[in-house]
PDB file of N, CA and C in Angstrom:
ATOM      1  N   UNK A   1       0.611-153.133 -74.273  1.00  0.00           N
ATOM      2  CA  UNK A   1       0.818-154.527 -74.639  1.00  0.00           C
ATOM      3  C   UNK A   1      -0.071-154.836 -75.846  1.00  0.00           C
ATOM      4  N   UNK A   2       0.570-155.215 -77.036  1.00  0.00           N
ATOM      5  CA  UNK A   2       0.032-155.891 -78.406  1.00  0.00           C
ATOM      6  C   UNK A   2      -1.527-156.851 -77.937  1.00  0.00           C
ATOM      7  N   UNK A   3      -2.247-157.013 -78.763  1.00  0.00           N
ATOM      8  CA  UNK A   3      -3.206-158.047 -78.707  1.00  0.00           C
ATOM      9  C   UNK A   3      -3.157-159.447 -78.327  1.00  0.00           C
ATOM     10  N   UNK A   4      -1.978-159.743 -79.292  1.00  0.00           N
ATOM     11  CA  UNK A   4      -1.108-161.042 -79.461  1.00  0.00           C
ATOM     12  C   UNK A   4      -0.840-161.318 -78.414  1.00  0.00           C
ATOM     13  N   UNK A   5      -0.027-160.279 -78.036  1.00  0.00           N
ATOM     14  CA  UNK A   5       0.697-161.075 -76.318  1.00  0.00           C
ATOM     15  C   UNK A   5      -0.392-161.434 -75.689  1.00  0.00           C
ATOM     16  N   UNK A   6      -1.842-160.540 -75.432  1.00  0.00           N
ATOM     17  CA  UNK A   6      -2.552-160.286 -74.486  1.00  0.00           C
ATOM     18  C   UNK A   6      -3.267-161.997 -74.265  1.00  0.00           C
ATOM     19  N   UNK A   7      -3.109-162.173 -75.878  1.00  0.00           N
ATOM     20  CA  UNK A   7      -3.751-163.542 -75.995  1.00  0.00           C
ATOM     21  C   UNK A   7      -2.933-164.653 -75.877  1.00  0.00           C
ATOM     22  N   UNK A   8      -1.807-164.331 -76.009  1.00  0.00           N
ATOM     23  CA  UNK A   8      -0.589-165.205 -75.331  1.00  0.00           C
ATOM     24  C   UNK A   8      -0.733-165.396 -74.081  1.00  0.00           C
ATOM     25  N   UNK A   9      -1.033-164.275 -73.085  1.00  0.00           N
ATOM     26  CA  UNK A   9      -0.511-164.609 -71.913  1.00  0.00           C
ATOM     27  C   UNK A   9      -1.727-165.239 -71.654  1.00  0.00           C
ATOM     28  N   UNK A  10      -2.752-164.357 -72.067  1.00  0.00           N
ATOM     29  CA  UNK A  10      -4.632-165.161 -71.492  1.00  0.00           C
ATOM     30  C   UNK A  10      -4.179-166.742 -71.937  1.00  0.00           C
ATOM     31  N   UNK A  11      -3.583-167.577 -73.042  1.00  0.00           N
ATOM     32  CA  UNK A  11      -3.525-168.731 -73.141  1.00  0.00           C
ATOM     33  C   UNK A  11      -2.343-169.946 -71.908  1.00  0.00           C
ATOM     34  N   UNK A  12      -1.219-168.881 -71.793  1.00  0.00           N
ATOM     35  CA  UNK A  12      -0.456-169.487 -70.882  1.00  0.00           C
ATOM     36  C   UNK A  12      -1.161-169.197 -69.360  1.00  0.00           C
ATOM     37  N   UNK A  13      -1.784-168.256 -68.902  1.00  0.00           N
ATOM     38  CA  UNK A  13      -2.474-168.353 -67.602  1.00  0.00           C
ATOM     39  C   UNK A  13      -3.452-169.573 -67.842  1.00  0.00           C
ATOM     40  N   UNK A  14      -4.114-169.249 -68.289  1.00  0.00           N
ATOM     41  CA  UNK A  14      -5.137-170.707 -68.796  1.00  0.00           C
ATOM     42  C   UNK A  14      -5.505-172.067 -68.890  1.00  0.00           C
ATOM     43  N   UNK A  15      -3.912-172.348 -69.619  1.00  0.00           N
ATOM     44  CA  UNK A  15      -3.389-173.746 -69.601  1.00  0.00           C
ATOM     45  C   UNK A  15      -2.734-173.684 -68.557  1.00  0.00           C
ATOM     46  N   UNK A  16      -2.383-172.992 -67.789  1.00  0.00           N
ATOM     47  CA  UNK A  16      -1.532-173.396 -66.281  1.00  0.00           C
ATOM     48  C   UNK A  16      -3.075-173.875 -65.075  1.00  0.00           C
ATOM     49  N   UNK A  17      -4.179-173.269 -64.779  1.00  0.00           N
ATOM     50  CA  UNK A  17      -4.820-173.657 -64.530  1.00  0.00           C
ATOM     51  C   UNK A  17      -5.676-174.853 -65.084  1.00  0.00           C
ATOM     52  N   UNK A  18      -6.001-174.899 -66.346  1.00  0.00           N
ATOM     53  CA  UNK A  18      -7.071-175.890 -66.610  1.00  0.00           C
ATOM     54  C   UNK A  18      -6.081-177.407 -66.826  1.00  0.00           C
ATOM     55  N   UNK A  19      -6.036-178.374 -66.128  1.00  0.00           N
ATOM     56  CA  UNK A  19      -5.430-179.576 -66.074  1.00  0.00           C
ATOM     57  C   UNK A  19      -5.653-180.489 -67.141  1.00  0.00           C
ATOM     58  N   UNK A  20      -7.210-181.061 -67.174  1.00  0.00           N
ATOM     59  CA  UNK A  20      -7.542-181.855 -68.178  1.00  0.00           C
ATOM     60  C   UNK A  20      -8.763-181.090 -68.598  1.00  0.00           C
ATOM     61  N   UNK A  21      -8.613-181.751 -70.019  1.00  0.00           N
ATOM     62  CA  UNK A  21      -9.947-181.479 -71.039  1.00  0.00           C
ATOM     63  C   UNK A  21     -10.534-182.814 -71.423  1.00  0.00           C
ATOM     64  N   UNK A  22     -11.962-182.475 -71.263  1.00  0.00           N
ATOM     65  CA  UNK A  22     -13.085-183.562 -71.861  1.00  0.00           C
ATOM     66  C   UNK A  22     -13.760-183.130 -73.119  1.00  0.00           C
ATOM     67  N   UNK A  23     -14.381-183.580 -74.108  1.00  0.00           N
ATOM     68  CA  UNK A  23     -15.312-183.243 -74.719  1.00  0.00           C
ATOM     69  C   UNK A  23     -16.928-183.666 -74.327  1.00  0.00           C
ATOM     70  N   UNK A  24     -17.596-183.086 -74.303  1.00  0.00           N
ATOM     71  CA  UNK A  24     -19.038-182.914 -73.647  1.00  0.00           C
ATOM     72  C   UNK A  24     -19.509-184.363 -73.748  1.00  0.00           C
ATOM     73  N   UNK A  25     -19.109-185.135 -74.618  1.00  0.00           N
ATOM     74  CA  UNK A  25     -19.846-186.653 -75.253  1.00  0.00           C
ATOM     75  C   UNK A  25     -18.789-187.654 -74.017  1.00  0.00           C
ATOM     76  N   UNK A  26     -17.632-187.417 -74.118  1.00  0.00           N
ATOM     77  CA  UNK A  26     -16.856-187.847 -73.362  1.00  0.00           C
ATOM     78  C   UNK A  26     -16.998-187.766 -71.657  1.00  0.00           C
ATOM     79  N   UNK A  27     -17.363-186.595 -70.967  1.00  0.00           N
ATOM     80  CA  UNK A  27     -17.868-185.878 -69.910  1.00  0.00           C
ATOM     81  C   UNK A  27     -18.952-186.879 -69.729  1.00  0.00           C
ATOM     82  N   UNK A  28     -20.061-186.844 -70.225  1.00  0.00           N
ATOM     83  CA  UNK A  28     -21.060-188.085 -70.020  1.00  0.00           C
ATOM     84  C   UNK A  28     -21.279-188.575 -69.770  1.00  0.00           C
ATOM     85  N   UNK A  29     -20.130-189.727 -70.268  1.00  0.00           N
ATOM     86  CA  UNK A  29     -19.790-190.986 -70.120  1.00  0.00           C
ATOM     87  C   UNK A  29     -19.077-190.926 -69.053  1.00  0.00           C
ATOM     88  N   UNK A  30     -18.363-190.673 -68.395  1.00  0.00           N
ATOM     89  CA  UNK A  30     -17.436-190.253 -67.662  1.00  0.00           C
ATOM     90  C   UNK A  30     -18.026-189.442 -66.384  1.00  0.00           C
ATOM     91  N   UNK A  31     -18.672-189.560 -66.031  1.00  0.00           N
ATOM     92  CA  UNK A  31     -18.906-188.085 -65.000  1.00  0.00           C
ATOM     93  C   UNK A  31     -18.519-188.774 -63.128  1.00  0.00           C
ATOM     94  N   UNK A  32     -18.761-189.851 -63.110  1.00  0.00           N
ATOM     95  CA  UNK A  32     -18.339-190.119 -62.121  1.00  0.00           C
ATOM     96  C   UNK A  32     -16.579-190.142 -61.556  1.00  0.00           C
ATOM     97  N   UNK A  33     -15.974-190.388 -62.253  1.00  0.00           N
ATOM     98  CA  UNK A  33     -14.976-189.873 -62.357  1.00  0.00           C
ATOM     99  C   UNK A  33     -14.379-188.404 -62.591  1.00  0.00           C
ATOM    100  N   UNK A  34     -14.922-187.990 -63.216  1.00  0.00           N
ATOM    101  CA  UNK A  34     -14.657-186.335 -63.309  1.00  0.00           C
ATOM    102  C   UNK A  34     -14.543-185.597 -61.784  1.00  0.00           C
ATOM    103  N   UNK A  35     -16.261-185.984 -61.231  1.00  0.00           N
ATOM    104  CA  UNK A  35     -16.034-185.365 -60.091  1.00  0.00           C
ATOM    105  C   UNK A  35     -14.748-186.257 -58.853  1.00  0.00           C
ATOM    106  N   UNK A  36     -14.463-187.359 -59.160  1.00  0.00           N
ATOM    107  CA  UNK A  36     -13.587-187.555 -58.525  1.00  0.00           C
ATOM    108  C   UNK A  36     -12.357-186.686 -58.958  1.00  0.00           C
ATOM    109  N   UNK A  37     -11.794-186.531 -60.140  1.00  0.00           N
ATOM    110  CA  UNK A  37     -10.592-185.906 -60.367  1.00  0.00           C
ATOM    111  C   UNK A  37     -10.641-184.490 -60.151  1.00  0.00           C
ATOM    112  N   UNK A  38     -11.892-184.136 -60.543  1.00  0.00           N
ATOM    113  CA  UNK A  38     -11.616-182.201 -59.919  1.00  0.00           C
ATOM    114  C   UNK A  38     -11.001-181.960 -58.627  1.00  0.00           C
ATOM    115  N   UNK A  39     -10.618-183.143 -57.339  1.00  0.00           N
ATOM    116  CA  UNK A  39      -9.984-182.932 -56.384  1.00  0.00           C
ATOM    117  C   UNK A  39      -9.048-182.789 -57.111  1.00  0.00           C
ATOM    118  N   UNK A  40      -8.192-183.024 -58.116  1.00  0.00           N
ATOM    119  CA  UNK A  40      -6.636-182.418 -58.036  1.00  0.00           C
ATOM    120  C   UNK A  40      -6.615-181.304 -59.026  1.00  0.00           C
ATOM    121  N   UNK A  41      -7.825-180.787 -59.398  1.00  0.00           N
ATOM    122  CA  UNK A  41      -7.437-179.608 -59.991  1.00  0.00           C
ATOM    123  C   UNK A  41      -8.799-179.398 -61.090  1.00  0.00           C
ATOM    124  N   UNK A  42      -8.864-177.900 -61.881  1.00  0.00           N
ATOM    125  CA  UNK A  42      -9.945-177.877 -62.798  1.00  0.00           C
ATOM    126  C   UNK A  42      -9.734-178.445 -63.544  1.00  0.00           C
ATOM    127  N   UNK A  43     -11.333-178.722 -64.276  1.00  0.00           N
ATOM    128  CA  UNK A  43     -11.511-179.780 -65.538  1.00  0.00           C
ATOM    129  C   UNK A  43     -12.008-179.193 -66.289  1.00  0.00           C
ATOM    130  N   UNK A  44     -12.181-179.091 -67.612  1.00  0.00           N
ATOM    131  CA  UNK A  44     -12.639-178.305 -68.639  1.00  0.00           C
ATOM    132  C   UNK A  44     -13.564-179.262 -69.246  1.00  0.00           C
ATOM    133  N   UNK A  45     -14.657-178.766 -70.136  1.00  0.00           N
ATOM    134  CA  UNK A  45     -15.800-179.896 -70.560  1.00  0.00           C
ATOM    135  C   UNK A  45     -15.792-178.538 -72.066  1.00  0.00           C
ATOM    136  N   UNK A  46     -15.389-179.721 -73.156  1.00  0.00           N
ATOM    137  CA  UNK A  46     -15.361-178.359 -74.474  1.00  0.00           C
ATOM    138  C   UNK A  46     -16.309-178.956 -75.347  1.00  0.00           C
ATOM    139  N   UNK A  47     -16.823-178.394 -76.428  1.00  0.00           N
ATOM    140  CA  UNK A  47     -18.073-178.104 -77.666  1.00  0.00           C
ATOM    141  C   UNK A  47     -16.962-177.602 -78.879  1.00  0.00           C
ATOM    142  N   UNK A  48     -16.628-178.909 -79.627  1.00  0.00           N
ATOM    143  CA  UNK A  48     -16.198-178.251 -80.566  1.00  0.00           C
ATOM    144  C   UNK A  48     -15.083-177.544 -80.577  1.00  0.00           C
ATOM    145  N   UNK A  49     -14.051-178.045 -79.670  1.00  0.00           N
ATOM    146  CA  UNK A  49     -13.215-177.712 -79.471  1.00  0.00           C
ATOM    147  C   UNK A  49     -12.694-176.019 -78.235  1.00  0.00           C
ATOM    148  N   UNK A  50     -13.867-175.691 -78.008  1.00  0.00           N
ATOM    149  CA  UNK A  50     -14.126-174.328 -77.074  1.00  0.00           C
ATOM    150  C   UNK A  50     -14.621-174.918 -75.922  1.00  0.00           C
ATOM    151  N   UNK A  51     -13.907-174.089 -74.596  1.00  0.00           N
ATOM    152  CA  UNK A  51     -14.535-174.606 -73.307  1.00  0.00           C
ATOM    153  C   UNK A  51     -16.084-173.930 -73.351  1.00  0.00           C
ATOM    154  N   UNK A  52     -16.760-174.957 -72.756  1.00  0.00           N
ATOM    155  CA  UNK A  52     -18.141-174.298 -72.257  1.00  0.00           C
ATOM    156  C   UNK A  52     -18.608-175.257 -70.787  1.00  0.00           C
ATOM    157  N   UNK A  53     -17.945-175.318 -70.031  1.00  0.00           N
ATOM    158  CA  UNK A  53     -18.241-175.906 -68.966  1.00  0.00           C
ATOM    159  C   UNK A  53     -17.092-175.990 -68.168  1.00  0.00           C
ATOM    160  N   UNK A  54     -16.773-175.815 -66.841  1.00  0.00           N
ATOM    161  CA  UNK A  54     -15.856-176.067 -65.881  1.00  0.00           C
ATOM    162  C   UNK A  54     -16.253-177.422 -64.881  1.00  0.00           C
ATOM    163  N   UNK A  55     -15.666-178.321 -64.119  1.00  0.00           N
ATOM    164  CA  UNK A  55     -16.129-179.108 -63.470  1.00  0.00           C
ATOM    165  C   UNK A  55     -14.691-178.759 -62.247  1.00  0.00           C
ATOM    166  N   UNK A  56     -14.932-177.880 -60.950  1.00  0.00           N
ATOM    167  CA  UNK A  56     -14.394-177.824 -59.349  1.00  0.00           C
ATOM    168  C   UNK A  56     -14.796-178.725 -58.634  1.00  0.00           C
ATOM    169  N   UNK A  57     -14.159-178.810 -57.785  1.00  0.00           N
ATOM    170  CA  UNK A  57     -14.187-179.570 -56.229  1.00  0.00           C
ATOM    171  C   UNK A  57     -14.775-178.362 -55.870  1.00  0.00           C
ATOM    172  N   UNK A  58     -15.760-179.136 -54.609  1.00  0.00           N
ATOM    173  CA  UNK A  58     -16.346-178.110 -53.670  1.00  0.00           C
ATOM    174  C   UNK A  58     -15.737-177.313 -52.998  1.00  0.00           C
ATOM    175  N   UNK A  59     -14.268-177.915 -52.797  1.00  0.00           N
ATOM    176  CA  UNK A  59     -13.647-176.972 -51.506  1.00  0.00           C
ATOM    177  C   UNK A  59     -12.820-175.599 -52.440  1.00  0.00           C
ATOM    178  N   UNK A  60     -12.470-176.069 -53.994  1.00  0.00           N
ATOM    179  CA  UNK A  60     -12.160-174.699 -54.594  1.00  0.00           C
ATOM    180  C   UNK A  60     -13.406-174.127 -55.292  1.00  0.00           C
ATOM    181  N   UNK A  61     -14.768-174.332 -55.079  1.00  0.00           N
ATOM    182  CA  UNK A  61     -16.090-173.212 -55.698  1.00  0.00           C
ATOM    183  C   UNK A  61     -16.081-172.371 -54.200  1.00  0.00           C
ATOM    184  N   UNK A  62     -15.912-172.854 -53.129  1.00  0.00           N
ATOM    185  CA  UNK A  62     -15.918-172.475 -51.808  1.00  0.00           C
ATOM    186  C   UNK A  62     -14.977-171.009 -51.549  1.00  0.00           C
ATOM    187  N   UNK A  63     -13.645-171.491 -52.074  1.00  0.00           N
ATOM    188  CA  UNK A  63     -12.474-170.569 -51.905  1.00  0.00           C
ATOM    189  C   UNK A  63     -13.140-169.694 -52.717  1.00  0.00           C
ATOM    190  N   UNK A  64     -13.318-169.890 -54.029  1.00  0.00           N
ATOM    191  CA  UNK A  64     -13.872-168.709 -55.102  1.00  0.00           C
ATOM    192  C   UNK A  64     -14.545-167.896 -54.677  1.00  0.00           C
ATOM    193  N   UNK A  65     -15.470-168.026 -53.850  1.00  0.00           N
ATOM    194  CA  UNK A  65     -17.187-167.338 -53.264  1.00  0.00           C
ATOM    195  C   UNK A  65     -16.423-166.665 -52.253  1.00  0.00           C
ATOM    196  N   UNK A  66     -15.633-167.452 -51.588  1.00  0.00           N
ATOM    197  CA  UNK A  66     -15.302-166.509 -50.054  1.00  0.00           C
ATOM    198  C   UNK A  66     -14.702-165.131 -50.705  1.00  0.00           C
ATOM    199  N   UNK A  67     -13.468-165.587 -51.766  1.00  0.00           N
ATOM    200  CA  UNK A  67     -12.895-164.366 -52.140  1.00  0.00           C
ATOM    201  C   UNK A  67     -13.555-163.183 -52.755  1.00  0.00           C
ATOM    202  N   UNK A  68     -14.512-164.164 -53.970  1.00  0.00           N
ATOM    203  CA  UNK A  68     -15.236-162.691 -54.313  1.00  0.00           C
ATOM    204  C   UNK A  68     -16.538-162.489 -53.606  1.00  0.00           C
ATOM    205  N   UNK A  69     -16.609-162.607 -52.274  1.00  0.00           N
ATOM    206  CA  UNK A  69     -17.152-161.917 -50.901  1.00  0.00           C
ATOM    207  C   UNK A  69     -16.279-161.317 -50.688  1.00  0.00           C
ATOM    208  N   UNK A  70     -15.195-161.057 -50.180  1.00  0.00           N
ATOM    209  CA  UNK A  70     -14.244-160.063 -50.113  1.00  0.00           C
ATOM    210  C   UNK A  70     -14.266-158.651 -50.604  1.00  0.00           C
ATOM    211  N   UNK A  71     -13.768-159.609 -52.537  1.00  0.00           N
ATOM    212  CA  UNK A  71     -13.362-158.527 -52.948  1.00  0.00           C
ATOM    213  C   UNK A  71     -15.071-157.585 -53.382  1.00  0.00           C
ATOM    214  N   UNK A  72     -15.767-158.159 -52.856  1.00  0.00           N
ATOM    215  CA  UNK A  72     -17.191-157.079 -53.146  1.00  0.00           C
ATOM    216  C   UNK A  72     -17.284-156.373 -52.219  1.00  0.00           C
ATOM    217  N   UNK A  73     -16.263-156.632 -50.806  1.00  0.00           N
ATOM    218  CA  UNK A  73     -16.589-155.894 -49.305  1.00  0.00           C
ATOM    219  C   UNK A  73     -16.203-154.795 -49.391  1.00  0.00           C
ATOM    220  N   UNK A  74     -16.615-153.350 -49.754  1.00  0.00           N
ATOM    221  CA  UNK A  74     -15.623-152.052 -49.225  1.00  0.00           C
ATOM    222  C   UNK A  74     -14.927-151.840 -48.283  1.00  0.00           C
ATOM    223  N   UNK A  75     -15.585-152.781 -47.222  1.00  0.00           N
ATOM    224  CA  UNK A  75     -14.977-152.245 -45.846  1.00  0.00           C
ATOM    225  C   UNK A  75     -13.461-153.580 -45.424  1.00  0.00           C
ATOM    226  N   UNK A  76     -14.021-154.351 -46.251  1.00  0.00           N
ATOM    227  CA  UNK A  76     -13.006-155.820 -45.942  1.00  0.00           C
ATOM    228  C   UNK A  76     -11.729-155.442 -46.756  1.00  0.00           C
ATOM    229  N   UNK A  77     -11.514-154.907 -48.314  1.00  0.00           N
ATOM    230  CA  UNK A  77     -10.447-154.616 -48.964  1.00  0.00           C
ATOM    231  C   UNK A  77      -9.906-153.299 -48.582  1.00  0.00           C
ATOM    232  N   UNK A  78     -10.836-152.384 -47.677  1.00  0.00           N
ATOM    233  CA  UNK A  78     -10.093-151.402 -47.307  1.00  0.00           C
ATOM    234  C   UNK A  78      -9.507-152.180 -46.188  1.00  0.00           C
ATOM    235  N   UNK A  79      -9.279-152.615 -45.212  1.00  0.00           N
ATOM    236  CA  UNK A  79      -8.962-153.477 -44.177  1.00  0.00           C
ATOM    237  C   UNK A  79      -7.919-154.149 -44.295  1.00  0.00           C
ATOM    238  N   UNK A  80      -7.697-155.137 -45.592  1.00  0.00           N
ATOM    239  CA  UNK A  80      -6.673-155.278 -46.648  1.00  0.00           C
ATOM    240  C   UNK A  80      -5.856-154.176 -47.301  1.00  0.00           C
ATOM    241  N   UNK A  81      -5.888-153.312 -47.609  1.00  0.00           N
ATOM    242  CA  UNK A  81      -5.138-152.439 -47.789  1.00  0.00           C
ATOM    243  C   UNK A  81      -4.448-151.701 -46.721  1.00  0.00           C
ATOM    244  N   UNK A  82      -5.133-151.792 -45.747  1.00  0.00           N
ATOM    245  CA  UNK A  82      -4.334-150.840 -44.698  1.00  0.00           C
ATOM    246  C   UNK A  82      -3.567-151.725 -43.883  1.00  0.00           C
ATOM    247  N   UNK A  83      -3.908-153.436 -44.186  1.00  0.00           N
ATOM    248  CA  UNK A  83      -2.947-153.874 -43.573  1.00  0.00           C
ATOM    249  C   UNK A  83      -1.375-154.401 -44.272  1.00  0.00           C
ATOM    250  N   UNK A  84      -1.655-154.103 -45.289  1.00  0.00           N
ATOM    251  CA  UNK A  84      -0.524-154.051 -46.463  1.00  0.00           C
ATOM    252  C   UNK A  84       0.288-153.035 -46.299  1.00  0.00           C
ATOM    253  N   UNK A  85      -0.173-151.782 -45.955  1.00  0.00           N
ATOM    254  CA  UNK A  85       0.048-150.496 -45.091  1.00  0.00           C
ATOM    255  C   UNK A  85       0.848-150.199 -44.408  1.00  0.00           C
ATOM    256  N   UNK A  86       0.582-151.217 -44.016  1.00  0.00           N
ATOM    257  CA  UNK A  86       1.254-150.593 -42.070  1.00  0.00           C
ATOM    258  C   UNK A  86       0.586-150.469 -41.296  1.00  0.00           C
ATOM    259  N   UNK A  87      -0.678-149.896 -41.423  1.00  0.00           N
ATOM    260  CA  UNK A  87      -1.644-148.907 -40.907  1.00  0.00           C
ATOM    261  C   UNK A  87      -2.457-149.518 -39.780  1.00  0.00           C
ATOM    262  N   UNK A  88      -2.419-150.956 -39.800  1.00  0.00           N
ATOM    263  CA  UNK A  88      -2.918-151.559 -38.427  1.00  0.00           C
ATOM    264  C   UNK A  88      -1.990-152.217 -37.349  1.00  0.00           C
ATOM    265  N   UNK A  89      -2.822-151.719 -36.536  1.00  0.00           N
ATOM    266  CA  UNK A  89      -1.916-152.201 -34.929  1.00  0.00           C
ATOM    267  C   UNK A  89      -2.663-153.485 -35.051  1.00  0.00           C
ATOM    268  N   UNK A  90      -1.650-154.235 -34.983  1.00  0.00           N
ATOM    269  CA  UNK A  90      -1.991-155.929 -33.635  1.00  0.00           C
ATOM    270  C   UNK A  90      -1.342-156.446 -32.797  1.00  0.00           C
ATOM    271  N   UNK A  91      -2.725-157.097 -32.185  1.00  0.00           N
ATOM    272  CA  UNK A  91      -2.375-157.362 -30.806  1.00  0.00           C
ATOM    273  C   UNK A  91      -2.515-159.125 -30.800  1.00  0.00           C
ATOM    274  N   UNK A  92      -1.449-159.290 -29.424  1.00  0.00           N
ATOM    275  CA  UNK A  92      -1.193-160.781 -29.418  1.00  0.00           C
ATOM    276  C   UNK A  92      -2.752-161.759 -29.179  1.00  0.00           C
ATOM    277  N   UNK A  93      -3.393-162.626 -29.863  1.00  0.00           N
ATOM    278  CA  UNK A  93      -4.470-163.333 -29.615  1.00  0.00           C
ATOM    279  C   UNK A  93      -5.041-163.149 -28.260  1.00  0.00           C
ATOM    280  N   UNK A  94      -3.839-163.885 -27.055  1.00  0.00           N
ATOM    281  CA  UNK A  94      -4.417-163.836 -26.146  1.00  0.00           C
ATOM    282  C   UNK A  94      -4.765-162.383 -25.146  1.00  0.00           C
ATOM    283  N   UNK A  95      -4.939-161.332 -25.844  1.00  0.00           N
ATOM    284  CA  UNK A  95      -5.634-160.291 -25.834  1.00  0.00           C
ATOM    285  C   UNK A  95      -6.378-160.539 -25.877  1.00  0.00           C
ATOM    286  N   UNK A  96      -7.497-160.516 -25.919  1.00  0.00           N
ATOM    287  CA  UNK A  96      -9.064-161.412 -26.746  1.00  0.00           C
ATOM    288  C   UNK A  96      -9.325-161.773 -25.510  1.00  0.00           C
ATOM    289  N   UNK A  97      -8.910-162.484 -24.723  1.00  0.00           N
ATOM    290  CA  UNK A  97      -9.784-163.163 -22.946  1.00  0.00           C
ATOM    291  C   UNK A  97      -9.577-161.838 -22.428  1.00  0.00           C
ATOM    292  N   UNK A  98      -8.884-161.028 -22.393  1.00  0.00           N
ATOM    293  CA  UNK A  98      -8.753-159.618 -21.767  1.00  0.00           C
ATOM    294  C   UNK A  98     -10.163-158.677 -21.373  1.00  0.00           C
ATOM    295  N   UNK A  99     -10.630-158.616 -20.208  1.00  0.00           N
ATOM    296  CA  UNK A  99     -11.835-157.616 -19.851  1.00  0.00           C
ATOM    297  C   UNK A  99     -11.484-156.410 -19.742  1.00  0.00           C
TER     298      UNK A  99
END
């Protein structure tokens, strides 16, 4: 894949996530609201036209951390893989009270 595209697609993934943009002077002024709106999605805080700041809701910095806990687990993505697999048996919940 060309450069171009690469930076094509890095721009269309990008703008599909980042919702609104602030400028840092704007952000400021504004911040109480910001953190209200990061509930519906990321906010970007830019310098000159370049992001240099993100503003999340707690409950998606949360999701972020859990996942890359995961994906740092050897033993958790192998676990994930084998259940993509096939490779694990399960059993119905109420197995679990079972002595």
């Amino acid at each position: 894949m060309s450069i171009s595209k690469l930076a094509n697609a890095r721009r269309i993934i990008y703008s599909s996530f980042v919702k609104t943009t602030y400028s840092i002077t704007s952000a400021q002024a504004k911040l109480p609201t910001l953190v209200r709106e990061c509930a519906n999605g990321l906010i970007t805080i830019t310098k000159r036209d370049e992001a240099v700041a993100y503003v999340v809701s707690r409950e998606r910095m949360e999701a972020l951390i859990e996942t890359m806990e995961i994906l740092g687990n050897p033993k958790a993505m192998e676990a994930l893989r084998d259940a993509r697999e096939g490779k694990m048996k399960y059993y119905p919940l109420e197995s679990l009270d079972e002595d």
